[in-house]
Protein backbone atom coordinates (compact mmCIF):
# COMPACT_ATOMS: atom_id res chain seq x y z
CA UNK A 1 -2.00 -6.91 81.44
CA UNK A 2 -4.53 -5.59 83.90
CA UNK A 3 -2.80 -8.46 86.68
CA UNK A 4 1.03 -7.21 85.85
CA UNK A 5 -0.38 -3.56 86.76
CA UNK A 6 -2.20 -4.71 90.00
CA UNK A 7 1.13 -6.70 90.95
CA UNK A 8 3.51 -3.52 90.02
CA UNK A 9 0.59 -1.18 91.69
CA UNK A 10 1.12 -3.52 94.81
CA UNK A 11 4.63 -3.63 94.43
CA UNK A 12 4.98 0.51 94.63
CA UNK A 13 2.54 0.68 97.61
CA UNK A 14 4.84 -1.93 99.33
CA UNK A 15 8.17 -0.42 98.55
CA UNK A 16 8.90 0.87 101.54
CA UNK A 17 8.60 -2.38 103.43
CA UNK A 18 11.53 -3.76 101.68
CA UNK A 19 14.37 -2.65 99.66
CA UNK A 20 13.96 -4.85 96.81
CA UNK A 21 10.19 -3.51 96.66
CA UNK A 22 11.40 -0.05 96.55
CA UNK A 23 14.25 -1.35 93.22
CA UNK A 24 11.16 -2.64 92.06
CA UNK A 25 9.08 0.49 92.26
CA UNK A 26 11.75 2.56 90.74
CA UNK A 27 12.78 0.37 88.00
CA UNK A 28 9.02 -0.02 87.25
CA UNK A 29 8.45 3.84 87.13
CA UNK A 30 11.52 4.26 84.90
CA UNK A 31 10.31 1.62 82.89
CA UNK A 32 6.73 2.53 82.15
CA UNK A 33 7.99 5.59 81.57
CA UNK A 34 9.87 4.58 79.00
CA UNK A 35 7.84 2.23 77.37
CA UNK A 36 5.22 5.44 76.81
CA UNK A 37 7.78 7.43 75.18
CA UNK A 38 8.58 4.27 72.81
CA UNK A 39 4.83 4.22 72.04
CA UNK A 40 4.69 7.42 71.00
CA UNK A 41 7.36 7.48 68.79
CA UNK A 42 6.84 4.59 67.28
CA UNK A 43 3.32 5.65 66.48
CA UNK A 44 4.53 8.96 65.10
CA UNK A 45 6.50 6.40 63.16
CA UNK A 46 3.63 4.76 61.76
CA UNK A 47 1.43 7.54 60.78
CA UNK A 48 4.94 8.51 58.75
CA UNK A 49 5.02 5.27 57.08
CA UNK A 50 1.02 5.72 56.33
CA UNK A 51 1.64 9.48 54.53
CA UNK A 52 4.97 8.02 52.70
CA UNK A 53 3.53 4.74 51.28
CA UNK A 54 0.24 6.82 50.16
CA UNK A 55 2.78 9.48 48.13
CA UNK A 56 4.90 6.29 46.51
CA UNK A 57 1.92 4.61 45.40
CA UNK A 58 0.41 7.57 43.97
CA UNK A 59 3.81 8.13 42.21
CA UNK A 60 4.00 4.93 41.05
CA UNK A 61 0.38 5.38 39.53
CA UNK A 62 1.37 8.83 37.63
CA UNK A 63 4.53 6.78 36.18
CA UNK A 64 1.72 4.62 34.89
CA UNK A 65 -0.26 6.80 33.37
CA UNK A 66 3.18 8.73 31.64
CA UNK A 67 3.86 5.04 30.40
CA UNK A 68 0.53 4.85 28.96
CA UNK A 69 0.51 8.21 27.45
CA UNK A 70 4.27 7.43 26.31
CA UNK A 71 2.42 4.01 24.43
CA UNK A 72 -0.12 5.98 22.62
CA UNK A 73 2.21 8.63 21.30
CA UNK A 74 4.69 5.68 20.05
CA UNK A 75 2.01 3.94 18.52
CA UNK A 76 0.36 7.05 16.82
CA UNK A 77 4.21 7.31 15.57
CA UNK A 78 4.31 4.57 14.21
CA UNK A 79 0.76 4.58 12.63
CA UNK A 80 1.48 8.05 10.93
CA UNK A 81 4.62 6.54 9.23
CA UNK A 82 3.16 3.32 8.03
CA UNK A 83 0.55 5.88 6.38
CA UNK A 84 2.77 8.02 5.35
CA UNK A 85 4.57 5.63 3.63
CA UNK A 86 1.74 3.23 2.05
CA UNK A 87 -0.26 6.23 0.97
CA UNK A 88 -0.03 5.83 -2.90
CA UNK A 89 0.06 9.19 -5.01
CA UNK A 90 -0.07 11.51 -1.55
CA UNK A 91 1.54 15.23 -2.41
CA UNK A 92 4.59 16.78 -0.95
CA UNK A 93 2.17 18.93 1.15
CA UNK A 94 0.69 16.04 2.22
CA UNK A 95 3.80 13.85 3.70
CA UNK A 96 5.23 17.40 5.03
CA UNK A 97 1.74 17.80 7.43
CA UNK A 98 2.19 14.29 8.14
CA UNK A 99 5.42 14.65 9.42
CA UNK A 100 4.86 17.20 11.21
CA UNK A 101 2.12 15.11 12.98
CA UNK A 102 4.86 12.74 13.79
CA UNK A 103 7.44 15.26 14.93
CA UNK A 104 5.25 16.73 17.60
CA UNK A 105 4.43 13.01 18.53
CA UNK A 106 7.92 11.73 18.64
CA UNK A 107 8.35 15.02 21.19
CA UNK A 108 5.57 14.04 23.34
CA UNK A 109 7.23 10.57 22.98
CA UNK A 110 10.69 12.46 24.64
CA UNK A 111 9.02 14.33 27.02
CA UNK A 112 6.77 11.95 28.82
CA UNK A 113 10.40 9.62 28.81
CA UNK A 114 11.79 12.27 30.86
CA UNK A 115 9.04 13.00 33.06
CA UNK A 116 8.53 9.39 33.55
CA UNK A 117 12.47 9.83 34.87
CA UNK A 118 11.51 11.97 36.83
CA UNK A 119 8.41 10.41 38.92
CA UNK A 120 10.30 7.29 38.56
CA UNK A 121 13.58 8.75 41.47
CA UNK A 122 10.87 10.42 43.32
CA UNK A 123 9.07 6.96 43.96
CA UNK A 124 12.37 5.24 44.52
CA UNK A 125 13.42 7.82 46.96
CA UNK A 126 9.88 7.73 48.87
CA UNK A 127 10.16 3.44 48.98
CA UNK A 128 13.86 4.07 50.46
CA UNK A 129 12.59 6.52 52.92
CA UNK A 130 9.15 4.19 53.56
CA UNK A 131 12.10 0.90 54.12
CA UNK A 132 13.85 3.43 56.43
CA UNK A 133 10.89 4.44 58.84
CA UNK A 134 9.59 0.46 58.61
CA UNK A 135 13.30 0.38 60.27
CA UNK A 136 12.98 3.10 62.41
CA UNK A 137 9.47 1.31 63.65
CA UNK A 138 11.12 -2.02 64.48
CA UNK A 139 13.37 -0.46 66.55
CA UNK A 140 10.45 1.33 69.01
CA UNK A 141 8.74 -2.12 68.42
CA UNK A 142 11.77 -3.91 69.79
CA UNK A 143 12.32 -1.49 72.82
CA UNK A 144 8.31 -1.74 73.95
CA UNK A 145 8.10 -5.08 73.53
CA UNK A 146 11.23 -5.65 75.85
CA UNK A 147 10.47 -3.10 78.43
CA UNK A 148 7.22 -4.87 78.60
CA UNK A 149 8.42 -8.03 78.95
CA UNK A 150 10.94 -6.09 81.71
CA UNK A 151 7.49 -4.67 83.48
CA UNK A 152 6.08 -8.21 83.72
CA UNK A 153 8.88 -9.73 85.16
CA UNK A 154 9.06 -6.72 87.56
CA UNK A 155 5.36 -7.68 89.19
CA UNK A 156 6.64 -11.83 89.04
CA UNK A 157 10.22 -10.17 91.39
CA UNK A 158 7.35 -8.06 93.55
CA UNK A 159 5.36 -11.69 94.11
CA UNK A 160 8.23 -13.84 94.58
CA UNK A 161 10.81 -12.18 96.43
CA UNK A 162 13.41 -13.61 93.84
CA UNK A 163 16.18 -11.65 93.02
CA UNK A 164 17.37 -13.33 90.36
CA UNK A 165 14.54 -12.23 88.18
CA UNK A 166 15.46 -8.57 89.39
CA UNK A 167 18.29 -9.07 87.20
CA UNK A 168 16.55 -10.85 83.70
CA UNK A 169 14.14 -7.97 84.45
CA UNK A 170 17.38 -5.27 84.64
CA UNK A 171 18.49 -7.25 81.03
CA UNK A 172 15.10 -7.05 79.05
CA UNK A 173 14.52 -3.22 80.61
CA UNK A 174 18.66 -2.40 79.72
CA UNK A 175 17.57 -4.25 75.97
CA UNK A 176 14.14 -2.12 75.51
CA UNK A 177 16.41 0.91 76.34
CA UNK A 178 19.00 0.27 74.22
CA UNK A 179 17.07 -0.62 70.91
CA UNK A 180 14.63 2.39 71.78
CA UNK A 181 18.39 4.58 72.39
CA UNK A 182 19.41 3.58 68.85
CA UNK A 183 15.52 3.94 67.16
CA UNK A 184 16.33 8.02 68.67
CA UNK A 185 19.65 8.30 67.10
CA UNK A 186 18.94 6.44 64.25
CA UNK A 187 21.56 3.82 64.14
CA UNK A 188 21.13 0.85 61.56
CA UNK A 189 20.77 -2.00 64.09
CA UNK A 190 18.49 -4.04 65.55
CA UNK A 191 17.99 -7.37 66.15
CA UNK A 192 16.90 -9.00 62.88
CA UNK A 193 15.48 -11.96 64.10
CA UNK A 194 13.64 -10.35 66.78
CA UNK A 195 12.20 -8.05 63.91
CA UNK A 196 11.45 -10.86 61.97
CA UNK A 197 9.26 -12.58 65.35
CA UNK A 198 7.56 -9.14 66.42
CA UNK A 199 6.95 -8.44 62.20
């Protein structure tokens, strides 16, 4: 990288010997430019994605441990009937306390179902919101990695003289700003394939 930014550096104190230099200097400026502001969101993206897969996977971890507690109470249900039931000669008194053991467990039994519910949507909405900033990311991934490519071919138009390669630069810079545009307004496209190589 340090020989594109000696070639664009040499490109912007040559600009005003030519007037494909000085294209050059601009569309470099723009483009760095650019590129920075892609960074910077993107990596506001990713510390984002860090703080929203941290809360899912603790979410997921407190449905666990409602599932667990759910299991015990079920079982202790189950355990107080079968005693209940198979304990020969055991008083009214006795099978009345015993079901009320198995009342308030059978209510536990309800209540961690519906907390479970609960934890459950909020983990589902924090994965869709975790798939949505991954998607978001790609995006300012997309847009940096084409202005960059852009920047290169910037220096290689500066060293050449070719104009041609002006105008692949113009179509990976136009690209990078595009994706970048639509990672801003938070549009659902991008190029999956591209995703796919820079994932």
């Amino acid at each position: 990288m340090s020989d594109v930014s000696e070639v664009i550096n040499e490109a912007v104190e040559s600009a005003h010997e030519s007037k494909l230099n000085s294209v050059i200097a601009l569309s470099v400026a723009v483009s760095a430019t650019w590129m920075a502001i892609c960074n910077v969101k993107g990596g506001n993206v990713v510390q984002a994605m860090a703080k929203t897969q941290v809360a899912s996977n603790n979410a997921w971890s407190y449905y666990q441990s409602k599932s667990t507690k759910q299991n015990i109470a079920e079982s202790a249900v189950v355990q107080l009937e079968i005693e209940r039931d198979a304990i020969p000669g055991l008083t009214a008194e006795g099978k009345a306390e015993m079901q009320t053991k198995i009342d308030r467990y059978k209510t536990e039994v309800a209540r961690y179902g519906k907390e479970k519910e609960e934890i459950k949507k909020n983990a589902e909405t924090l994965e869709k919101e975790y798939d949505r900033l991954s998607f978001k990311d790609d995006q300012f991934d997309i847009g940096e990695a084409s202005t960059s490519v852009a920047l290169a071919l910037f220096g290689v138009t500066a060293l050449t003289q070719k104009r041609w390669l002006l105008v692949v630069a113009f179509v990976f810079a136009g690209c990078g700003a595009l994706i970048g545009v639509l990672g801003f307004a938070g549009s659902l496209y991008r190029p999956e394939w591209l995703a796919k190589l820079l994932g």
